[in-house]
PDB file of N, CA and C in Angstrom:
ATOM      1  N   UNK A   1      85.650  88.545 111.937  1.00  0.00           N
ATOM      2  CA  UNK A   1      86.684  88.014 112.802  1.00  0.00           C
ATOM      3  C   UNK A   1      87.180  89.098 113.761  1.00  0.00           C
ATOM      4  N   UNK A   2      87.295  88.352 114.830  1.00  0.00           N
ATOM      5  CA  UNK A   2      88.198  89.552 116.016  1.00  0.00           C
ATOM      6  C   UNK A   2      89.346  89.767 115.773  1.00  0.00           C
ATOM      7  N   UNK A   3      90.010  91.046 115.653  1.00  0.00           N
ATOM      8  CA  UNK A   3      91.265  91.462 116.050  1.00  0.00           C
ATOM      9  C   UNK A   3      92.003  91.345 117.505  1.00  0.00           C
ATOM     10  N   UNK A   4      92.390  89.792 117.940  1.00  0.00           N
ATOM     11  CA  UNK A   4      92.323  89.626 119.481  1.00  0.00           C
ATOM     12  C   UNK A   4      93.467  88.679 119.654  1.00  0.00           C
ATOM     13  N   UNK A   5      93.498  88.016 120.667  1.00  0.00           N
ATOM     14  CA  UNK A   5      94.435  86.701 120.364  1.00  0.00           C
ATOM     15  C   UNK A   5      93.934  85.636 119.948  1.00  0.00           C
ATOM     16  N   UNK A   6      92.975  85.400 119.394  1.00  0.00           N
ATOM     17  CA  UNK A   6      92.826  84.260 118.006  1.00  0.00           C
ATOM     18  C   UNK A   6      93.189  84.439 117.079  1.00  0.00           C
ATOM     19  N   UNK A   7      93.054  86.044 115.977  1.00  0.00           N
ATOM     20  CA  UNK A   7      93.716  86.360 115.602  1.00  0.00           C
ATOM     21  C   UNK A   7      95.476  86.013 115.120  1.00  0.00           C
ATOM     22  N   UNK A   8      95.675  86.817 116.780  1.00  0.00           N
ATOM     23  CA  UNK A   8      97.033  86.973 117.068  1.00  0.00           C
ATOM     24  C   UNK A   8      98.339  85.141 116.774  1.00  0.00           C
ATOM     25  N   UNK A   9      97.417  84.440 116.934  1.00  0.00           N
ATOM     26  CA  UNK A   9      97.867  82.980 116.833  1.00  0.00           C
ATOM     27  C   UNK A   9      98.242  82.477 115.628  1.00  0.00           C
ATOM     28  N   UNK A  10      97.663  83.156 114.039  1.00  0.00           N
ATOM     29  CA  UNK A  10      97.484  82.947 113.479  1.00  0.00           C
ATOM     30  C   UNK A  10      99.061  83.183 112.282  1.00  0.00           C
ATOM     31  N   UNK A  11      99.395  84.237 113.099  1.00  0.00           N
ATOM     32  CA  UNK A  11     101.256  84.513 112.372  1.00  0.00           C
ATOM     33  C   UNK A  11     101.695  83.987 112.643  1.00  0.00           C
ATOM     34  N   UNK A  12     102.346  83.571 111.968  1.00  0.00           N
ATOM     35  CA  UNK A  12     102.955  81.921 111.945  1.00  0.00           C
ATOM     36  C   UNK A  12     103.898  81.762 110.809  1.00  0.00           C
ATOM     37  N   UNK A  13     103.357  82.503 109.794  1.00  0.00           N
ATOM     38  CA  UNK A  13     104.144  81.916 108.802  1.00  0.00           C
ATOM     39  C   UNK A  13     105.516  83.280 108.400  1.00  0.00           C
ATOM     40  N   UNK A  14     106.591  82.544 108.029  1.00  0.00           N
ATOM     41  CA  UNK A  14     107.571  83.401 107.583  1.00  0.00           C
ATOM     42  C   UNK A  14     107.720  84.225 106.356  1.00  0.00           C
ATOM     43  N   UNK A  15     107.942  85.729 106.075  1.00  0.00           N
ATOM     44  CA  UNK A  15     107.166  86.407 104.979  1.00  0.00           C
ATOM     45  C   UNK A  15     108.672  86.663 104.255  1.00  0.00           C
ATOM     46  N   UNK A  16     109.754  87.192 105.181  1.00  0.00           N
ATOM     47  CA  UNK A  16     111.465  87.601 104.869  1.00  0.00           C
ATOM     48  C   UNK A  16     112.502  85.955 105.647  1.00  0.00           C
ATOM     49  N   UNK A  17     113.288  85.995 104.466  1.00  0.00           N
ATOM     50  CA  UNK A  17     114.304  85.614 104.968  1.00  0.00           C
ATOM     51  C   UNK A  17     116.192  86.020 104.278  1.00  0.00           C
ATOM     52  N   UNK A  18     116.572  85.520 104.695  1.00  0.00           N
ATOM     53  CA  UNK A  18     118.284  86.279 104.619  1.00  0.00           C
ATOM     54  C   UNK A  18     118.347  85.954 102.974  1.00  0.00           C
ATOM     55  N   UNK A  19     118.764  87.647 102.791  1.00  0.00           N
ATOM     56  CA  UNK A  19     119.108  88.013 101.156  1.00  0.00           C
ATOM     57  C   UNK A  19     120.519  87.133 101.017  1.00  0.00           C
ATOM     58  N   UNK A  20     120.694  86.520  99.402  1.00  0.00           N
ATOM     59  CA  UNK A  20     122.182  86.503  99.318  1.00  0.00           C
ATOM     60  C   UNK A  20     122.817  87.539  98.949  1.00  0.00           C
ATOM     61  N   UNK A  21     122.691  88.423  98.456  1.00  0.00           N
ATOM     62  CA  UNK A  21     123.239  89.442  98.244  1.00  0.00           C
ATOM     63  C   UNK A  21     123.659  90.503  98.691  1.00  0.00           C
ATOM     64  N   UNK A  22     122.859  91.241  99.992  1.00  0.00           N
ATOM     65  CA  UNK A  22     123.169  91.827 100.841  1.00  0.00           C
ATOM     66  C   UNK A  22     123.496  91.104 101.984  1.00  0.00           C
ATOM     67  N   UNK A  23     122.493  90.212 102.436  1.00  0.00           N
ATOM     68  CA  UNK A  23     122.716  89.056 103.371  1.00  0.00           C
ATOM     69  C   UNK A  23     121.748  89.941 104.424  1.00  0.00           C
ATOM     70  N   UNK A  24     120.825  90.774 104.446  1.00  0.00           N
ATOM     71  CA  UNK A  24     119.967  91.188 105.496  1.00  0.00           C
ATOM     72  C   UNK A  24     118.877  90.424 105.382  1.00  0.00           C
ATOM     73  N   UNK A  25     118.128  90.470 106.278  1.00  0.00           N
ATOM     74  CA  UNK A  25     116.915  89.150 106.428  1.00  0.00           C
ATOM     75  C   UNK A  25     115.636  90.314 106.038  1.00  0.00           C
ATOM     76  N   UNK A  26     115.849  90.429 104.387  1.00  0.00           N
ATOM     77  CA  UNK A  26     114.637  91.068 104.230  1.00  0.00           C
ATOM     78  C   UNK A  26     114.321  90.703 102.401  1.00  0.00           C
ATOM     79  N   UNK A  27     114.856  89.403 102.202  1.00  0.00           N
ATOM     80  CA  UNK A  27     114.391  88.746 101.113  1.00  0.00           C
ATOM     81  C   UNK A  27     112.858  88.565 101.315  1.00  0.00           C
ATOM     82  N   UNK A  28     112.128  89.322 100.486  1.00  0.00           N
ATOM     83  CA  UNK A  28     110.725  88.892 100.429  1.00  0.00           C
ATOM     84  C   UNK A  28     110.315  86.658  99.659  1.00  0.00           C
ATOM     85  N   UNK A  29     109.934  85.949 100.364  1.00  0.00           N
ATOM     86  CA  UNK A  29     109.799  84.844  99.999  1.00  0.00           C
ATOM     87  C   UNK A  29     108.688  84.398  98.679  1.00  0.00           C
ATOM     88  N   UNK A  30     107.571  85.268  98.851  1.00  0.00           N
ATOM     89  CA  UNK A  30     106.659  85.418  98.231  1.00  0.00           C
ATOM     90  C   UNK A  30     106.627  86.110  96.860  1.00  0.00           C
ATOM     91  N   UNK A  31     107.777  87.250  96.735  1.00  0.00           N
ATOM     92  CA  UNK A  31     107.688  87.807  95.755  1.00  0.00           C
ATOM     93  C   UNK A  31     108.920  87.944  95.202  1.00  0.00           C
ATOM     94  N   UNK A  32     109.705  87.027  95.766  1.00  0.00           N
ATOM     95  CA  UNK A  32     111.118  86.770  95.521  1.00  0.00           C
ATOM     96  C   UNK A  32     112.011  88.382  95.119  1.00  0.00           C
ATOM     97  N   UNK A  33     111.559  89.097  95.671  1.00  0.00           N
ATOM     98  CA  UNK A  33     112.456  90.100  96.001  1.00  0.00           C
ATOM     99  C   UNK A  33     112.880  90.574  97.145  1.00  0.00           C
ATOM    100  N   UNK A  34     114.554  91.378  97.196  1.00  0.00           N
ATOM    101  CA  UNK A  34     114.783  91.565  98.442  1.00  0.00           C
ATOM    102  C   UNK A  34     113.948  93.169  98.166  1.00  0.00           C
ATOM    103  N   UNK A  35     113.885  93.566  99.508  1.00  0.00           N
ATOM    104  CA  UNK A  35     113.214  94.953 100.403  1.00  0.00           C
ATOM    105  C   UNK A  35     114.070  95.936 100.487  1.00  0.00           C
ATOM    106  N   UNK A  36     115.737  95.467 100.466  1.00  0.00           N
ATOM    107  CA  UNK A  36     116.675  96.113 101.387  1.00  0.00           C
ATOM    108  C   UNK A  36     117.438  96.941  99.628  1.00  0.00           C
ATOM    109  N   UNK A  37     118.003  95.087  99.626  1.00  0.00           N
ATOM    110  CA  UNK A  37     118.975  96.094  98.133  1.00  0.00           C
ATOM    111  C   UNK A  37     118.362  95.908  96.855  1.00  0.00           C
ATOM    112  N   UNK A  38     117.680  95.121  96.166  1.00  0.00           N
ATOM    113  CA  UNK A  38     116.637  94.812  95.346  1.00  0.00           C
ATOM    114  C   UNK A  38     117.048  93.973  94.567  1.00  0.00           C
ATOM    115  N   UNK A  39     117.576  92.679  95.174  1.00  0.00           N
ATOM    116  CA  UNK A  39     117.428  91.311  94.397  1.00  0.00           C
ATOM    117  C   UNK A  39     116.482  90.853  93.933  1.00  0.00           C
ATOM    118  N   UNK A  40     116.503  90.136  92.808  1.00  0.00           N
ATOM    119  CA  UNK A  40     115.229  89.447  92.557  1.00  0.00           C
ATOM    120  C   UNK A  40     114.992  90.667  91.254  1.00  0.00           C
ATOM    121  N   UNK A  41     114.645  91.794  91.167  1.00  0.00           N
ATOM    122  CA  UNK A  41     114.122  92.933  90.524  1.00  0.00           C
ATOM    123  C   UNK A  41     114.772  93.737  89.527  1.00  0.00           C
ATOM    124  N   UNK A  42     116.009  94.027  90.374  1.00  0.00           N
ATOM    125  CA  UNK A  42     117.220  94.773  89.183  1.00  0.00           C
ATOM    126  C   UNK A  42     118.579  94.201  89.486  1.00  0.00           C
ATOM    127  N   UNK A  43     119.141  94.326  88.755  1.00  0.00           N
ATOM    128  CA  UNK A  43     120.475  94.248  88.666  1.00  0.00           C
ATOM    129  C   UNK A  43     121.542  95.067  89.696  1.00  0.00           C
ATOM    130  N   UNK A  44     121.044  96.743  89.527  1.00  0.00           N
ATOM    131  CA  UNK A  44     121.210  97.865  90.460  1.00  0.00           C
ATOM    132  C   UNK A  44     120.722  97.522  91.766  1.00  0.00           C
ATOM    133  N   UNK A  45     121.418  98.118  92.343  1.00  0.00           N
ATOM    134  CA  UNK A  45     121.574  97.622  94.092  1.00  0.00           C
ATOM    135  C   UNK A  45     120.840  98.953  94.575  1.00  0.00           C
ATOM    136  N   UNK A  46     119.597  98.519  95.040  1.00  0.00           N
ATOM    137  CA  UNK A  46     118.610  99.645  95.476  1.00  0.00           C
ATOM    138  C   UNK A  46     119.145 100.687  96.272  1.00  0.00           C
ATOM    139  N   UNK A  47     118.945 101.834  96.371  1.00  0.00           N
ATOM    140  CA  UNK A  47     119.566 103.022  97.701  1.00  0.00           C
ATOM    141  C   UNK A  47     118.556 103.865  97.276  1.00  0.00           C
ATOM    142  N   UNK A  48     118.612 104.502  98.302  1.00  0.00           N
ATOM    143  CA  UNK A  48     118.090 106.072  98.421  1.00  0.00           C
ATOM    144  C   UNK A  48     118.791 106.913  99.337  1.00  0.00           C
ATOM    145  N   UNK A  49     118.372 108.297  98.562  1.00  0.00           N
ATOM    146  CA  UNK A  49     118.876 109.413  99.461  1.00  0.00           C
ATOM    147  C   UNK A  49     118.980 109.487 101.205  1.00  0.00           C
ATOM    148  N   UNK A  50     117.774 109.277 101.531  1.00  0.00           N
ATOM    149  CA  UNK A  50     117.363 109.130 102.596  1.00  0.00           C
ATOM    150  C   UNK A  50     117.562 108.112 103.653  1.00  0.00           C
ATOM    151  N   UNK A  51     118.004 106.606 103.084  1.00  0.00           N
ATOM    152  CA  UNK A  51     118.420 105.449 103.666  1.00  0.00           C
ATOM    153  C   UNK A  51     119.672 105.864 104.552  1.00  0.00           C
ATOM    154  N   UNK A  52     120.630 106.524 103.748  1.00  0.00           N
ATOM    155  CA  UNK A  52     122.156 106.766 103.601  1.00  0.00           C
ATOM    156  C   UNK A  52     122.441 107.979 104.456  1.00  0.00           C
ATOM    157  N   UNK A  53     123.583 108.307 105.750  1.00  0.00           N
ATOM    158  CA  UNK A  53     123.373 109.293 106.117  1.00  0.00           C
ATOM    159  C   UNK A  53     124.842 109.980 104.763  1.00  0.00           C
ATOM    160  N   UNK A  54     124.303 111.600 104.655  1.00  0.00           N
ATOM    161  CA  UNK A  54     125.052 112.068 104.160  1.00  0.00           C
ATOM    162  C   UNK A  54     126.301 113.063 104.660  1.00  0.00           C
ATOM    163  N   UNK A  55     127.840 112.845 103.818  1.00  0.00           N
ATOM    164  CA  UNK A  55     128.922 113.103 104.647  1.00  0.00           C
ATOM    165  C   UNK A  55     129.326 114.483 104.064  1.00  0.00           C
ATOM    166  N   UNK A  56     129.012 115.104 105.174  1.00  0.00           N
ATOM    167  CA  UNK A  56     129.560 116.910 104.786  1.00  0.00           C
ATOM    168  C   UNK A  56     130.716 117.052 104.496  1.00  0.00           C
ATOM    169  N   UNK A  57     130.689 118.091 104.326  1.00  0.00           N
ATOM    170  CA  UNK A  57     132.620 118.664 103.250  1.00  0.00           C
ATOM    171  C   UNK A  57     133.211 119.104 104.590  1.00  0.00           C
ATOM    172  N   UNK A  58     133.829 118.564 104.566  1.00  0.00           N
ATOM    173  CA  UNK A  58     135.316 119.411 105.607  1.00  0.00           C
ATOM    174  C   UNK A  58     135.658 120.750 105.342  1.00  0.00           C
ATOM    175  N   UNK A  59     135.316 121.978 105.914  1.00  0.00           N
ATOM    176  CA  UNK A  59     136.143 122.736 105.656  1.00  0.00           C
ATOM    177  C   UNK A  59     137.852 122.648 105.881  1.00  0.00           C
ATOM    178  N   UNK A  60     138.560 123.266 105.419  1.00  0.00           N
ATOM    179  CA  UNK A  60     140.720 123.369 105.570  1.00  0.00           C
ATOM    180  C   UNK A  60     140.353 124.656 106.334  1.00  0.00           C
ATOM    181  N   UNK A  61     141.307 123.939 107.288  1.00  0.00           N
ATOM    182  CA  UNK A  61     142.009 125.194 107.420  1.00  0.00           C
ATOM    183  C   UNK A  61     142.693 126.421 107.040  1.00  0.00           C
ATOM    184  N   UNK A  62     142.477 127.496 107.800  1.00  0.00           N
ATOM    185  CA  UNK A  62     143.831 128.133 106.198  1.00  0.00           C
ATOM    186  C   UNK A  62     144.863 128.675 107.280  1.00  0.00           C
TER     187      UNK A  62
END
């Protein structure tokens, strides 16, 4: 098969739709898990280090 627009015609079908839990549109339909916070999978609400920006310490004044 070509990689072309016959192909290209062929997506069509919807793979994510809106989590209830986070409510981002990255509920996997197929594998009934979300992508984002991890419904469907754990209980624990998925994160990572890296997702998250991290908040430096204030130095005081003195």
């Amino acid at each position: 098969m070509v990689k072309g627009t016959a192909s290209a015609g062929k997506k069509q079908t919807i793979t994510h739709i809106r989590c209830r839990r986070c409510g981002r549109h990255s509920y996997n339909i197929r594998t009934k898990v979300c992508s984002s916070c991890g419904y469907g999978k754990s209980s624990k609400i998925r994160n990572q280090k890296w997702k998250n920006k991290t908040i430096g310490k204030r130095k005081r004044k003195k």
